[in-house]
N, C-alpha and C. Protein backbone atom coordinates (compact mmCIF):
# COMPACT_ATOMS: atom_id res chain seq x y z
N UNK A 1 -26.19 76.13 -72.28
CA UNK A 1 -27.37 75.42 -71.84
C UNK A 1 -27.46 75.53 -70.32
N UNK A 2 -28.99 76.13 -69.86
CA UNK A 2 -29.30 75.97 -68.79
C UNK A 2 -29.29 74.40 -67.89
N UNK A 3 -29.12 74.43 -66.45
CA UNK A 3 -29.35 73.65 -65.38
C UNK A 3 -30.62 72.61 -65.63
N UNK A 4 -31.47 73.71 -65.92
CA UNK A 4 -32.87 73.40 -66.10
C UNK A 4 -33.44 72.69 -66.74
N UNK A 5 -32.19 72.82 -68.26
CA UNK A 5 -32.86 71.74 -69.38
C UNK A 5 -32.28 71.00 -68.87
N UNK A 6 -31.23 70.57 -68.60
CA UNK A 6 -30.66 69.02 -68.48
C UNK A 6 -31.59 68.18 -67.09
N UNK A 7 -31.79 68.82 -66.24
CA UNK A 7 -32.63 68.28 -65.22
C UNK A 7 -33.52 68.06 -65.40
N UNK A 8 -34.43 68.61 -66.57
CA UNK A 8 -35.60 68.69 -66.79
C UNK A 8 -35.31 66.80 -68.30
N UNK A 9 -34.50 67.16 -68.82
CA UNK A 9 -34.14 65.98 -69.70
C UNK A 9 -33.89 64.62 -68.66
N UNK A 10 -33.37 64.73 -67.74
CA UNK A 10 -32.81 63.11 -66.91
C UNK A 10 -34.23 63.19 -66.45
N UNK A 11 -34.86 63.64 -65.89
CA UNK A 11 -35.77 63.59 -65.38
C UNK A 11 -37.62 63.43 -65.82
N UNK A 12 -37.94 62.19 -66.31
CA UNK A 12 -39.02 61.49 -67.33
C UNK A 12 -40.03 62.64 -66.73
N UNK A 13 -40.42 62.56 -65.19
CA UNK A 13 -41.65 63.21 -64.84
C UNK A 13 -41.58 64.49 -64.66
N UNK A 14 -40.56 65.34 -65.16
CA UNK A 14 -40.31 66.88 -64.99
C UNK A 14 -41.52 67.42 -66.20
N UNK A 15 -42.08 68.87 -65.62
CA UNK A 15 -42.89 69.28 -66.51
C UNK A 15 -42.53 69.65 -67.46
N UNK A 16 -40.72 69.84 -68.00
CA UNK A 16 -40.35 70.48 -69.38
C UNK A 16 -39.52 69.19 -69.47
N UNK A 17 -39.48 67.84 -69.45
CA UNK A 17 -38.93 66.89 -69.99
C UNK A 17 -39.06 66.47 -71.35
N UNK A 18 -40.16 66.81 -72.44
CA UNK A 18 -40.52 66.46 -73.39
C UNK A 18 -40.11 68.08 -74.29
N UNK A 19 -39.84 68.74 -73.85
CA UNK A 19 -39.02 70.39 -74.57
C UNK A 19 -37.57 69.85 -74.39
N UNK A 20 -37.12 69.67 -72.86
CA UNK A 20 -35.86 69.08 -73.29
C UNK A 20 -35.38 68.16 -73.70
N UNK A 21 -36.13 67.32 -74.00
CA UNK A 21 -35.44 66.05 -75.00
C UNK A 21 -35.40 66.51 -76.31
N UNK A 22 -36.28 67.38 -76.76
CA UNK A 22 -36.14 67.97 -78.10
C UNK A 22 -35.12 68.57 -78.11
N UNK A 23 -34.53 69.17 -77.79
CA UNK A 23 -33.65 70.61 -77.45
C UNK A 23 -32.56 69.47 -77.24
N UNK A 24 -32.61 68.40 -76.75
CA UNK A 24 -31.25 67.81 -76.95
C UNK A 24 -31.32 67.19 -78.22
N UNK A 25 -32.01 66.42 -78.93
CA UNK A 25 -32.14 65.69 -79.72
C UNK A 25 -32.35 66.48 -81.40
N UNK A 26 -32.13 67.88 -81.23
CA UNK A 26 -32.15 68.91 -82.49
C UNK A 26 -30.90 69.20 -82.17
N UNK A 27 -30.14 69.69 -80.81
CA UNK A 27 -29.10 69.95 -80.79
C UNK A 27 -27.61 69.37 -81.44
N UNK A 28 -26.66 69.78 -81.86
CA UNK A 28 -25.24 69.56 -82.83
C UNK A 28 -24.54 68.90 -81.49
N UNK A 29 -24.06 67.29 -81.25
CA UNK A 29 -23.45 66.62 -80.50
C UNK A 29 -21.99 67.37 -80.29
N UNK A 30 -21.57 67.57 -79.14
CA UNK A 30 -20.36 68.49 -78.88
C UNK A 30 -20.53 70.19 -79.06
N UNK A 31 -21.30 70.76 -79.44
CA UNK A 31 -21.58 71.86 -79.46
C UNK A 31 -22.79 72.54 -78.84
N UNK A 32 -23.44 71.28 -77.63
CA UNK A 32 -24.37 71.70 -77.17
C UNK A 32 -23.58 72.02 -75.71
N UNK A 33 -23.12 73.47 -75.16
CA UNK A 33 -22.32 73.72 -74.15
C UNK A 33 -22.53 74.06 -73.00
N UNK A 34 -22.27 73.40 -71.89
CA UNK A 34 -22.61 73.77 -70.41
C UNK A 34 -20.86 74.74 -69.25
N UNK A 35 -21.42 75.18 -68.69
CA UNK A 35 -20.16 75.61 -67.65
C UNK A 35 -20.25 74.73 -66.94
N UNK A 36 -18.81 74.42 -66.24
CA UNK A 36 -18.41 73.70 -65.00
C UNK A 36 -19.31 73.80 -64.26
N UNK A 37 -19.93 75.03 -63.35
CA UNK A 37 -20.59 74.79 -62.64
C UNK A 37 -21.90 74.35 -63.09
N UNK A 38 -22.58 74.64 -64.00
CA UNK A 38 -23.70 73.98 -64.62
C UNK A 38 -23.86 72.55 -64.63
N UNK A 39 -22.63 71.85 -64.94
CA UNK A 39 -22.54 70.47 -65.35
C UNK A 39 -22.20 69.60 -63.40
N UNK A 40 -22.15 70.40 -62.88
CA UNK A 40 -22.05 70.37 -60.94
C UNK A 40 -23.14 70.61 -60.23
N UNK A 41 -23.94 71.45 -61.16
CA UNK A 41 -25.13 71.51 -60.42
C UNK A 41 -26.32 70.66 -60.70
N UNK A 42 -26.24 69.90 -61.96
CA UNK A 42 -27.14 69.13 -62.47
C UNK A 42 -26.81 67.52 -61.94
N UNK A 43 -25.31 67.44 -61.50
CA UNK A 43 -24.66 66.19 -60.98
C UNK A 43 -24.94 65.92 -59.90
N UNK A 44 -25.31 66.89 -59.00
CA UNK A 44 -25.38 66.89 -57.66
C UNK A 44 -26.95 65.65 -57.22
N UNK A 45 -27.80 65.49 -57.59
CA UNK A 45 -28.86 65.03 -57.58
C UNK A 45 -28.14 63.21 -58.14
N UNK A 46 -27.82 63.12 -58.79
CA UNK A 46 -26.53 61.77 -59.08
C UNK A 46 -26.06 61.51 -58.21
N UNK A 47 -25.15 62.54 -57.99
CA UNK A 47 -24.47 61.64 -56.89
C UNK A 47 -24.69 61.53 -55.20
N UNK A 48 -25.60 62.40 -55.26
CA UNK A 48 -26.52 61.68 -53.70
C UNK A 48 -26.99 60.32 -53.74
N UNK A 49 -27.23 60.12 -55.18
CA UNK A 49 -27.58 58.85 -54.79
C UNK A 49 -26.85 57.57 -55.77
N UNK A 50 -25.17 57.68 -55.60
CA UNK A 50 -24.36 57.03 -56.08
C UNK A 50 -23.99 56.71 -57.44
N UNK A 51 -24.72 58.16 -58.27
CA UNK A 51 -24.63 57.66 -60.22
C UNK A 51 -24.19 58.95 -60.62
N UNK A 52 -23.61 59.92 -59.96
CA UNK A 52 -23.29 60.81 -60.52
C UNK A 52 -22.35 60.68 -61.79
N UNK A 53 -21.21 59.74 -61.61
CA UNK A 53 -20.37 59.22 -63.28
C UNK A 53 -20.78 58.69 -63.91
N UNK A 54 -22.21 58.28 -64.01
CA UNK A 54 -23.28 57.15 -65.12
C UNK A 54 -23.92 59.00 -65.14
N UNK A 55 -24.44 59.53 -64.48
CA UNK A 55 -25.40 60.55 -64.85
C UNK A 55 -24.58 61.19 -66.19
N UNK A 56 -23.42 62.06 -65.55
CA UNK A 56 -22.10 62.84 -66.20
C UNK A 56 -21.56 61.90 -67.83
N UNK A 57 -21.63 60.87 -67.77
CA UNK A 57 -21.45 59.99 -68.75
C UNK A 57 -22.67 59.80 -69.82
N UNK A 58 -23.72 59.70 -69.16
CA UNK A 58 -25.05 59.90 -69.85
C UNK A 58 -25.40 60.93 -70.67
N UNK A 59 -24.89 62.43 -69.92
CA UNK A 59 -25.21 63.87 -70.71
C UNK A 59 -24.07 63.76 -72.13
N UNK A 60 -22.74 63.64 -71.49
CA UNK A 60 -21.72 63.47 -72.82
C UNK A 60 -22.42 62.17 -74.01
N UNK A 61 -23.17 61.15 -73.47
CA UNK A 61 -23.19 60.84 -74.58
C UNK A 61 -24.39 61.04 -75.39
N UNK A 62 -25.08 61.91 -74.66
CA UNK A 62 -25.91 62.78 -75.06
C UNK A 62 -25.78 63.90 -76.00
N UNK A 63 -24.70 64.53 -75.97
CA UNK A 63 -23.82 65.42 -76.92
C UNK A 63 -23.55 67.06 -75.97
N UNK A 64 -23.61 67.02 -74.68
CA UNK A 64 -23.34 67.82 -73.86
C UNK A 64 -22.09 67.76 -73.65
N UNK A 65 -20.96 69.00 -73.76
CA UNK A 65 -19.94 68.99 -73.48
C UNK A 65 -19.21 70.44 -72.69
N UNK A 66 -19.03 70.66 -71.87
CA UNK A 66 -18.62 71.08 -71.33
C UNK A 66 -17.49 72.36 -71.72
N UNK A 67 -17.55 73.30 -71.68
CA UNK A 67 -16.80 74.55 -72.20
C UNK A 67 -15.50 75.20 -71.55
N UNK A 68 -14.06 74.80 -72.80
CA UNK A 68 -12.99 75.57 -71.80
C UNK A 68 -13.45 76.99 -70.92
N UNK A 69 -12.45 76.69 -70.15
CA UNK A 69 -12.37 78.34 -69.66
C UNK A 69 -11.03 78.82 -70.38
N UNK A 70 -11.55 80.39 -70.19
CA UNK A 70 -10.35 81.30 -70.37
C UNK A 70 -9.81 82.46 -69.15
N UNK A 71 -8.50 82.79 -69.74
CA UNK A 71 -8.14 83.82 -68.54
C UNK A 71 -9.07 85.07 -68.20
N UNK A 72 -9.79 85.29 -69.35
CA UNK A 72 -11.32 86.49 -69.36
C UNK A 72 -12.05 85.99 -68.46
N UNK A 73 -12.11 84.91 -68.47
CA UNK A 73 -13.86 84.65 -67.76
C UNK A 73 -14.23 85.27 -66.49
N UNK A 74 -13.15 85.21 -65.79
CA UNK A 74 -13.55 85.30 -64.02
C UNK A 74 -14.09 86.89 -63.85
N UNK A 75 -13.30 87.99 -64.84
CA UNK A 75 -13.84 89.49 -65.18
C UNK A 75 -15.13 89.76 -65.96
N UNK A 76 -15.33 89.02 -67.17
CA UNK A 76 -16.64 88.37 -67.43
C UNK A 76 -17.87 87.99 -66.43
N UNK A 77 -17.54 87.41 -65.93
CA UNK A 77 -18.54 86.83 -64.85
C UNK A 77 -19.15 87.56 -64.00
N UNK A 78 -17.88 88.61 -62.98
CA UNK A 78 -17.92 89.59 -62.26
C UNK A 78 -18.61 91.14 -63.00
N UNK A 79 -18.52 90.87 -64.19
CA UNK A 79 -19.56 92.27 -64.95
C UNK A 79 -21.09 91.67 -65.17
N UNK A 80 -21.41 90.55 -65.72
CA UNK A 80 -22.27 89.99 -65.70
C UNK A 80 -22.96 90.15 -64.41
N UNK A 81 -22.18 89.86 -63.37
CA UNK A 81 -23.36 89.14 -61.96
C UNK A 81 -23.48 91.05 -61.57
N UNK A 82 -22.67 92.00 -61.78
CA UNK A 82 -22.87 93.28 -61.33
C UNK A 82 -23.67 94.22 -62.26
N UNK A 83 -23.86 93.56 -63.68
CA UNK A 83 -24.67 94.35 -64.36
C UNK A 83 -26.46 93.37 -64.46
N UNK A 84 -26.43 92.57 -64.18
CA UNK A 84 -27.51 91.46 -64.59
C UNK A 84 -28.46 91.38 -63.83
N UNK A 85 -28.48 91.57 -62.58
CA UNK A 85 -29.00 90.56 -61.33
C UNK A 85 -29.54 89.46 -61.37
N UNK A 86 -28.25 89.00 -62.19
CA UNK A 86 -28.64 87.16 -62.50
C UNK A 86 -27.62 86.57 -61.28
N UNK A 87 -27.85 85.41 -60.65
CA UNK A 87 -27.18 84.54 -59.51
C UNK A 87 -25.80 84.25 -60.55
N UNK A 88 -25.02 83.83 -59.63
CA UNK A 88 -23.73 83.58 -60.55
C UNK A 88 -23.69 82.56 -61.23
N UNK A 89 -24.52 81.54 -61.17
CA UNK A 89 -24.47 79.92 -61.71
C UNK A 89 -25.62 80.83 -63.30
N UNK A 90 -26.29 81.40 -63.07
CA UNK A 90 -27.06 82.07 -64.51
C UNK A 90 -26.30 82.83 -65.01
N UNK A 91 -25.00 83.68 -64.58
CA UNK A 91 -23.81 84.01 -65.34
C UNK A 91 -23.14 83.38 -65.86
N UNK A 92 -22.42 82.42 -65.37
CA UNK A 92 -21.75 81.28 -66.12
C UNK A 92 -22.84 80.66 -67.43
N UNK A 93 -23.78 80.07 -67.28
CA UNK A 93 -24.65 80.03 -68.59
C UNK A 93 -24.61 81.22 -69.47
N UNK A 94 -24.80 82.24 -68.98
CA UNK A 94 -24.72 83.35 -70.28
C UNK A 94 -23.67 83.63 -70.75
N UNK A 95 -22.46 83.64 -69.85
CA UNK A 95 -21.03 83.99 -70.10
C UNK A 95 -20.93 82.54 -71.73
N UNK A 96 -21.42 81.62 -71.50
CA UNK A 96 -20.84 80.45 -72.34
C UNK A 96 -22.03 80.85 -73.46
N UNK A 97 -22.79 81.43 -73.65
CA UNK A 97 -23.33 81.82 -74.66
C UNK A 97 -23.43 83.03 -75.36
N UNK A 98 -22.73 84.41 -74.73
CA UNK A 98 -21.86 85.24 -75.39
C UNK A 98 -20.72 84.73 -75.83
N UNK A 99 -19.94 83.94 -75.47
CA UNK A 99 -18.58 84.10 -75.82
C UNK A 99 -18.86 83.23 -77.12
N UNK A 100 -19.49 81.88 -77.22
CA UNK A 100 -19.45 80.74 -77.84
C UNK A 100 -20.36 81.37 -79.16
N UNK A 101 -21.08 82.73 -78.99
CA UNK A 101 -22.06 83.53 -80.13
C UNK A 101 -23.11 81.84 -79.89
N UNK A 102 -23.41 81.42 -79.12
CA UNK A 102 -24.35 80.49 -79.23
C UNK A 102 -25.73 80.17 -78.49
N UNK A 103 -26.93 79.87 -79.49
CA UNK A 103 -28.06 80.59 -78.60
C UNK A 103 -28.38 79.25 -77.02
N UNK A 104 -29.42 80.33 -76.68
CA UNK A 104 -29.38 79.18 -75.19
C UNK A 104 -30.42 78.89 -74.78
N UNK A 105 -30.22 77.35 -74.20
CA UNK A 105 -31.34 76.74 -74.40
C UNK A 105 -32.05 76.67 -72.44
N UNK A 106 -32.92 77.33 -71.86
CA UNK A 106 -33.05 77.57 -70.22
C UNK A 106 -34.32 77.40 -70.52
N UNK A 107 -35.08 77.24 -69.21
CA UNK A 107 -36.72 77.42 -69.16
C UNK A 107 -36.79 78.74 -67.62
N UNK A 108 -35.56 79.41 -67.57
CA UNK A 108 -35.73 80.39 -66.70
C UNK A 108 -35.97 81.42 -67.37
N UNK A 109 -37.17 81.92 -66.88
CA UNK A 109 -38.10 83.24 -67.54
C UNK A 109 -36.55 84.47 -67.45
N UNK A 110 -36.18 84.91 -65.93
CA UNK A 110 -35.56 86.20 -65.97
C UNK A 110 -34.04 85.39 -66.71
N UNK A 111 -33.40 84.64 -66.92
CA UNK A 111 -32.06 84.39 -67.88
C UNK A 111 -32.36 84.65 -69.01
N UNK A 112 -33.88 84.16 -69.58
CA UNK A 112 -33.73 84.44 -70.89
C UNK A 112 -34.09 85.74 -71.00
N UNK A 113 -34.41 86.36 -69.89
CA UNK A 113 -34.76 87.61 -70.68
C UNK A 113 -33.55 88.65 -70.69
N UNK A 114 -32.37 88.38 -69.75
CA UNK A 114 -31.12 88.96 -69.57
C UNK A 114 -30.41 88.42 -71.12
N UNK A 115 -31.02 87.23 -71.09
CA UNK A 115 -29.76 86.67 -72.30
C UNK A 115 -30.37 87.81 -73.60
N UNK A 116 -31.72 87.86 -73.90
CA UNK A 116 -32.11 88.36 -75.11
C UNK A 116 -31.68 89.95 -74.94
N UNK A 117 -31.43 90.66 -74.07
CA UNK A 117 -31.20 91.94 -73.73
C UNK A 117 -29.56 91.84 -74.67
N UNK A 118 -28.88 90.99 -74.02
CA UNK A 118 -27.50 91.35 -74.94
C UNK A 118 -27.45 90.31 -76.10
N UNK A 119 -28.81 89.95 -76.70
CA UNK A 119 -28.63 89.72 -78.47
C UNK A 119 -28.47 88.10 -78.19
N UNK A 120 -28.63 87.49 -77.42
CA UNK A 120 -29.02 86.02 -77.51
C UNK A 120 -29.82 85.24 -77.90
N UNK A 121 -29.76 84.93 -78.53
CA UNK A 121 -31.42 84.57 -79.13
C UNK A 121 -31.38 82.92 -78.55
N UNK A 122 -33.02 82.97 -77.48
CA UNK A 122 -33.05 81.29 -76.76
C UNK A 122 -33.63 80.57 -77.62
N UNK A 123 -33.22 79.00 -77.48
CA UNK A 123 -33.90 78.14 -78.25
C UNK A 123 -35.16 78.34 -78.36
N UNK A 124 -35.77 77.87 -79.54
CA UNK A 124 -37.44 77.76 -79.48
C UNK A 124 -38.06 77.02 -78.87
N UNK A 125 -37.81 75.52 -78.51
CA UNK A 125 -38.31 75.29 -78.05
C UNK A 125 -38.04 74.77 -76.49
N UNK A 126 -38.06 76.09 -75.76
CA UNK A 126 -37.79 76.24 -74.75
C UNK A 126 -39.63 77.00 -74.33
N UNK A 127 -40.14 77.35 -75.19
CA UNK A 127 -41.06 77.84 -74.98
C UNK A 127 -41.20 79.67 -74.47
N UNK A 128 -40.35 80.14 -74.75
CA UNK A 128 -40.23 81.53 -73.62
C UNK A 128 -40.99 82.30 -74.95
N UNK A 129 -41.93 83.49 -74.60
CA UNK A 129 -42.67 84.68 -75.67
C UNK A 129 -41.11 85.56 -75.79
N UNK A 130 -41.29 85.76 -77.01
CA UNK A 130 -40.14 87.00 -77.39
C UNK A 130 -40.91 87.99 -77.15
């Protein structure tokens, strides 16, 4: 899961807040998966303004959970960001949805279209044209 949905979910007046509440609320609790840095970049807006462990606490009990790493990843990542020209924080999202075979849920036009290139198929209702 993209940055995007979850920001777009905490966030009532975001223009994809009502896609991502769906997309959480269809989603399998614990199997809806973010990267470290994903789950850092969505926190950051929290804790500027002192709720980042109520925010972080909010997504888990939301059914967002966060994805081991492995000793692959960091070579993973580094083929991704050199074959993709996706930013590295949109590698880490794809990296956790190749490995996990699990589809992904973004409202970024060029991720999903990198993700569908290597057989990802994005949530529906994320809205993106196949």
């Amino acid at each position: 899961m993209d940055a995007s949905v979850l920001i777009a979910y905490l966030n009532p007046v975001d223009a994809h807040h009502q896609a991502a509440t769906r997309i959480l609320l269809t989603g399998t609790p614990g199997e809806m998966l973010v990267h470290t840095i994903t789950m850092a970049e969505v926190l950051v807006g929290g804790v500027r303004i002192g709720h980042g462990a109520a925010m972080r606490d909010d997504l888990h009990a939301a059914g967002i959970a966060v994805a081991p790493h492995d000793d692959g990843e960091s070579l993973r990542l580094a083929e991704l960001r050199a074959t993709s020209g996706l930013k590295l924080p949109d590698c880490c999202v794809l990296d956790i949805a190749l490995r996990h075979r699990a589809s992904l849920a973004t409202f970024d036009n060029f991720l999903a279209a990198e993700a569908r290139k290597r057989g990802v198929h994005i949530d529906d209702n994320c809205g993106h044209l196949t």
